[in-house]
Protein backbone atom coordinates (compact mmCIF):
# COMPACT_ATOMS: atom_id res chain seq x y z
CA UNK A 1 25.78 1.43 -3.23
CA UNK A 2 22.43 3.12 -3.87
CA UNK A 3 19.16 2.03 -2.90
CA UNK A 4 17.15 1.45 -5.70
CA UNK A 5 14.29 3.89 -6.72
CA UNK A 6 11.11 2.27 -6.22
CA UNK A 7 8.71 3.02 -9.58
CA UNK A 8 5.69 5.40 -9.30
CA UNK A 9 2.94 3.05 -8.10
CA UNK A 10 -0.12 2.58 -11.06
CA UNK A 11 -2.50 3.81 -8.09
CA UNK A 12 -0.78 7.06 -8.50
CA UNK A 13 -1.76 8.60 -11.19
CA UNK A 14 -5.49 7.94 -10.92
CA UNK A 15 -8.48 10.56 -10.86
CA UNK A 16 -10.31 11.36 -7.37
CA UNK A 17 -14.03 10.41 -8.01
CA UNK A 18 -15.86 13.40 -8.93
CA UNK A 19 -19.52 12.08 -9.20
CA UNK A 20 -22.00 13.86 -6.66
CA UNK A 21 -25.42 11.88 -5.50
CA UNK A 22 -28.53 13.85 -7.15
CA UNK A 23 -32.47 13.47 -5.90
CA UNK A 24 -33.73 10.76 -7.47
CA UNK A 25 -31.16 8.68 -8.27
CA UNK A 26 -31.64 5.70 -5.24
CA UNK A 27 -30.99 2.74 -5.98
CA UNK A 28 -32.10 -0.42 -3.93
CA UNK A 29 -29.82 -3.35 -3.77
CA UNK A 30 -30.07 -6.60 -1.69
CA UNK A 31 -28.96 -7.08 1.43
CA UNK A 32 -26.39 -10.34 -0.10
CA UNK A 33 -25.12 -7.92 -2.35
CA UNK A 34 -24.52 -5.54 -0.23
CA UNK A 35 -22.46 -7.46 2.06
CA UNK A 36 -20.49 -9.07 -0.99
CA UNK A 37 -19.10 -5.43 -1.89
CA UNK A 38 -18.50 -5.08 1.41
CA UNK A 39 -16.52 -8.15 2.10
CA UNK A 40 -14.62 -7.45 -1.84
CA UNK A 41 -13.84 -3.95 -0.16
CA UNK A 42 -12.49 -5.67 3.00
CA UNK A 43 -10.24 -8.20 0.97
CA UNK A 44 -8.76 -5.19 -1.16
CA UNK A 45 -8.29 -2.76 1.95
CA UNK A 46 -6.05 -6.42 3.27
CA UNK A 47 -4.18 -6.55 0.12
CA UNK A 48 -3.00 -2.46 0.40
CA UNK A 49 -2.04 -3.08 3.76
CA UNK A 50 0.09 -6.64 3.07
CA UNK A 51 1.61 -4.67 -0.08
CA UNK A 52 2.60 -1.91 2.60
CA UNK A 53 4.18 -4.20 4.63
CA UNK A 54 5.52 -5.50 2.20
CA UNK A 55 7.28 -2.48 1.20
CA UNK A 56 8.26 -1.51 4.32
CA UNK A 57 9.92 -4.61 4.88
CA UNK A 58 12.11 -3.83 1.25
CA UNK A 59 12.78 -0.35 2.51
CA UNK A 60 14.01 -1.72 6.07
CA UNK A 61 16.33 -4.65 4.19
CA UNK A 62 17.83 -1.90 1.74
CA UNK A 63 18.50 0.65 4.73
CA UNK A 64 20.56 -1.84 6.51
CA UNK A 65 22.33 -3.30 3.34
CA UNK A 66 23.47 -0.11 2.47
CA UNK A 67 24.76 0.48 6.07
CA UNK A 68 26.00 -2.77 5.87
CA UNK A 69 27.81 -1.95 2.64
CA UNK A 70 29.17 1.82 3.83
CA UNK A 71 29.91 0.83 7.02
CA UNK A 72 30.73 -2.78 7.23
CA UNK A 73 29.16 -3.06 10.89
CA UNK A 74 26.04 -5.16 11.16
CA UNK A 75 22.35 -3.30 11.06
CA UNK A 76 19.33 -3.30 14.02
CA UNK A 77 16.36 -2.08 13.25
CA UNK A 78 17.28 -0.28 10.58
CA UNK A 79 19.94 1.87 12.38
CA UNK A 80 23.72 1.84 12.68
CA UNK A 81 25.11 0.16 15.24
């Protein structure tokens, strides 16, 4: 039994930021704006890292069902036993 091929994330396949800063071009925001990016920029830095987990977690489950399945002997942490 293979493990199945996980698809090509949408993330993947998008383009690095190219734009530079030039003179002139400040912009002033306030302060409550300022901390509402930041906070956004917190909450989607906690969803990458509960997606990796949660990826990690498949990988781990298919690693040991395929030993499971080739081996017949039960799995610990994601080795043969």
């Amino acid at each position: 039994m293979q493990i199945p091929v996980r698809p090509e994330s949408a993330a993947g396949g998008l383009k690095p930021l190219t734009a530079t800063p030039r003179a002139g071009d400040d912009v002033t925001i306030s302060r409550n704006v300022l901390e509402e990016v930041y906070e956004r920029l917190a909450e989607a830095i906690g969803a990458v890292e509960r997606g990796n987990n949660r990826i990690a977690g498949w990988e781990r489950l298919w690693g040991c069902t395929d030993v499971i399945w080739r081996t017949g002997r039960k799995c610990v942490g994601g080795e043969e036993n």
